[in-house]
Protein backbone atom coordinates (compact mmCIF):
# COMPACT_ATOMS: atom_id res chain seq x y z
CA UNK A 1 67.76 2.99 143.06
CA UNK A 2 66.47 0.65 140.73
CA UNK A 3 67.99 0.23 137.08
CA UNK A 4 65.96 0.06 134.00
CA UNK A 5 67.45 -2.91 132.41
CA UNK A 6 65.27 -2.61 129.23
CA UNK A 7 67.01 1.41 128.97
CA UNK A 8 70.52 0.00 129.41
CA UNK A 9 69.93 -3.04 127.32
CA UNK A 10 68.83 -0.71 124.63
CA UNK A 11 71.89 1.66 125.28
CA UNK A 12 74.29 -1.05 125.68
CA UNK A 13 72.81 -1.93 121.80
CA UNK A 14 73.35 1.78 121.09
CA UNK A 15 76.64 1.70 122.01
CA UNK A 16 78.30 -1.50 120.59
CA UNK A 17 76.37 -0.40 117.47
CA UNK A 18 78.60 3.30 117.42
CA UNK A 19 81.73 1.54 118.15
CA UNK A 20 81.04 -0.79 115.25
CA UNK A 21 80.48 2.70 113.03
CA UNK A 22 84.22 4.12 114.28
CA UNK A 23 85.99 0.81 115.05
CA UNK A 24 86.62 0.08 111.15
CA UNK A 25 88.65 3.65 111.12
CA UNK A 26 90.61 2.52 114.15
CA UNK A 27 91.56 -0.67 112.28
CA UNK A 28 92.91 0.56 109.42
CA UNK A 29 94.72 4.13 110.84
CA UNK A 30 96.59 1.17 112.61
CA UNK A 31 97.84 -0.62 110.34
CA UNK A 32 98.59 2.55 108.07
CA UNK A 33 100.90 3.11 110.95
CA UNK A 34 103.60 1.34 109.90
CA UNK A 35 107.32 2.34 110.75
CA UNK A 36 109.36 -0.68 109.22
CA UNK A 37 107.13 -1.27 106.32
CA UNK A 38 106.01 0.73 103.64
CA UNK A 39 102.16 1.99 103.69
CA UNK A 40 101.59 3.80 100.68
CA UNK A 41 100.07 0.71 98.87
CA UNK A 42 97.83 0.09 101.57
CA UNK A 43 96.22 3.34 101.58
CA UNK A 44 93.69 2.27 98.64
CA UNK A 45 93.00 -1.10 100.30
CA UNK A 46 92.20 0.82 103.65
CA UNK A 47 89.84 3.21 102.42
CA UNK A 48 87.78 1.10 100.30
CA UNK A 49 87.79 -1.63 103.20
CA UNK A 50 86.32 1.18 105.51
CA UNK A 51 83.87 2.71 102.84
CA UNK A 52 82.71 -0.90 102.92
CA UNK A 53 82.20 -1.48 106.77
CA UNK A 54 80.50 1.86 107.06
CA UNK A 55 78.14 1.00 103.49
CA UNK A 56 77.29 -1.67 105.27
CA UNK A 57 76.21 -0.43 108.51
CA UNK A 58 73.77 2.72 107.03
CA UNK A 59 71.54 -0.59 107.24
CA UNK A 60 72.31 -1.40 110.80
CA UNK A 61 68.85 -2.27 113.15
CA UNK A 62 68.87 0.44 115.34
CA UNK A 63 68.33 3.82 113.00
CA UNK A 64 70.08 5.92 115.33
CA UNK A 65 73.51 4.03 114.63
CA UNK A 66 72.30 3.88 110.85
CA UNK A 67 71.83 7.22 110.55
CA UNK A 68 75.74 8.13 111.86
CA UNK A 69 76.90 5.34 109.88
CA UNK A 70 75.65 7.57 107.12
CA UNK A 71 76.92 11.29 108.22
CA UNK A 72 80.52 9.07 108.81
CA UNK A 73 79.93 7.67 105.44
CA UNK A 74 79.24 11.06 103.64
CA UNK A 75 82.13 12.62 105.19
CA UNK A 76 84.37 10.17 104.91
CA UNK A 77 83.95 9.59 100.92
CA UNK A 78 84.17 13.45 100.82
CA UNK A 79 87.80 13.07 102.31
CA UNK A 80 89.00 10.61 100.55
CA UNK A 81 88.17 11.17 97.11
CA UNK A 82 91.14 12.02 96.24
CA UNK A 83 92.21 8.19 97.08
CA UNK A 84 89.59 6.64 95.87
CA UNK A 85 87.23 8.43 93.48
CA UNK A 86 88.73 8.36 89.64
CA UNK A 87 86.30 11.05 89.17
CA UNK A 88 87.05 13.40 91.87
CA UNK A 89 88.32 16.71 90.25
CA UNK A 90 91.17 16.09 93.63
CA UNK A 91 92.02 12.25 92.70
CA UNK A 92 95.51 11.72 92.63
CA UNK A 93 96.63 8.50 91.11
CA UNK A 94 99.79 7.85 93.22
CA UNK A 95 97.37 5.75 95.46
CA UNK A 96 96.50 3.40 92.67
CA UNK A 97 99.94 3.46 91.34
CA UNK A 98 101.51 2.13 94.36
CA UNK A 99 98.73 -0.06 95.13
CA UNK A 100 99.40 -2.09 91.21
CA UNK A 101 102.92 -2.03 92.14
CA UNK A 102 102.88 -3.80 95.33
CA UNK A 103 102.20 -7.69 94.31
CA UNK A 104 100.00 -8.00 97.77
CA UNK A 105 97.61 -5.51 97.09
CA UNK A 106 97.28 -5.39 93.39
CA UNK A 107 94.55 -7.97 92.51
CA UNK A 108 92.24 -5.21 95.02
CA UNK A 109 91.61 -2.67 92.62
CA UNK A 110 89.29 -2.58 90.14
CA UNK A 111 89.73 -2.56 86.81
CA UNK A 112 88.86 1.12 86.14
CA UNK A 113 91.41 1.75 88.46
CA UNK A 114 94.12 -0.08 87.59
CA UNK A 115 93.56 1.41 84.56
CA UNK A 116 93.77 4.92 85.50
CA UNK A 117 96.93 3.66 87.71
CA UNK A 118 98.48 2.04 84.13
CA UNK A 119 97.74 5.55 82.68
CA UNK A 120 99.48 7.61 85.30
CA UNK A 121 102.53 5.35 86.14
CA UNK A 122 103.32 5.97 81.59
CA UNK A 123 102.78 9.52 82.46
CA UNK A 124 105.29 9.45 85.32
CA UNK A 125 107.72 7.38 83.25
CA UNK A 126 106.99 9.71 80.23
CA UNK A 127 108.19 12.50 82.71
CA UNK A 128 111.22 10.65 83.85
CA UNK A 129 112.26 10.39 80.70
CA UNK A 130 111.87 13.58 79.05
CA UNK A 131 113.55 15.06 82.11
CA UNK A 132 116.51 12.23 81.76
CA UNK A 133 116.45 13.48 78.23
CA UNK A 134 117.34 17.15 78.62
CA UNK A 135 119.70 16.81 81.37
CA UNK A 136 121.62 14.49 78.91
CA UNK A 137 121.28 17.22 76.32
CA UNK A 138 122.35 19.94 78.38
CA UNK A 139 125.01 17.49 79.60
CA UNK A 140 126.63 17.21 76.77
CA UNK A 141 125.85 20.72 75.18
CA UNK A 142 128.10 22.50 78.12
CA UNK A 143 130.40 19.53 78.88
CA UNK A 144 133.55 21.87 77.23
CA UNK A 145 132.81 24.14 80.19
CA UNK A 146 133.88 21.92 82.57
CA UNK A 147 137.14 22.37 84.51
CA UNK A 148 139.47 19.75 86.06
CA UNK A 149 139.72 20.64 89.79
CA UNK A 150 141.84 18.19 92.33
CA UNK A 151 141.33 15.31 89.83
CA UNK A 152 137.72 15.87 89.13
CA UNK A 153 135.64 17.72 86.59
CA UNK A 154 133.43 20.80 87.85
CA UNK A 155 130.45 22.72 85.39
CA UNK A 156 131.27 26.06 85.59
């Protein structure tokens, strides 16, 4: 049997060229791993390094690997919008928010973004504080109801 080395050159091409299309997702699911470190603030940095790789390869040579660069692509963006797209009706800024919080990974977002982030994290504080707020005043408005019991005070 005699192999057609121009056919498995041309695979071999094929090939390498789909692992470079899913090896960027391997990367990064890696590293968002993490057991003794917190990931949060790398999720941002993740996705927009792999919507990056896989922009980059809907040019790749061989159009077959080009063209799934582009279906991974699509679908990918689709399921992380919510990470990554300010617009996305789904978008929720906790990404961003940890992502300006964490001195390694703040100088990667963009300045939209850290500007939806800056909105957010005042919301959240906002939040915090109002909530702060009325336990205090409901605190204080039944602290008469509490009873001394074994040398501490209970709200009945």
């Amino acid at each position: 049997m005699e192999w057609d080395m121009q056919m498995v050159t041309r695979n071999a091409k094929l090939y390498g060229g789909l692992v470079s299309v899913t090896k960027p997702i391997r990367d990064q699911s890696e590293l968002l791993q993490g057991d003794s470190y917190v990931t949060i603030s790398n999720v941002y940095p993740a996705m927009r390094s792999i919507k990056t790789q896989l922009d980059s390869l809907e040019a790749h040579e061989d159009s077959t690997v080009a063209n799934v660069a582009r279906c991974v692509n699509k679908e990918f963006k689709r399921r992380v919008a919510k990470v990554i797209d300010p617009n996305s009706p789904d978008f929720d800024p906790i990404y961003a928010v940890a992502t300006v919080l964490d001195p390694n990974n703040a100088c990667l977002l963009d300045l939209g973004l850290k500007e939806e982030a800056e909105t957010a994290l005042l919301s959240m504080f906002r939040l915090v504080l109002s909530f702060s707020f009325a336990w205090s005043i409901l605190f204080l408005r039944f602290m008469h109801l509490a009873v001394p019991i074994g040398g501490s005070s209970v709200l009945l």
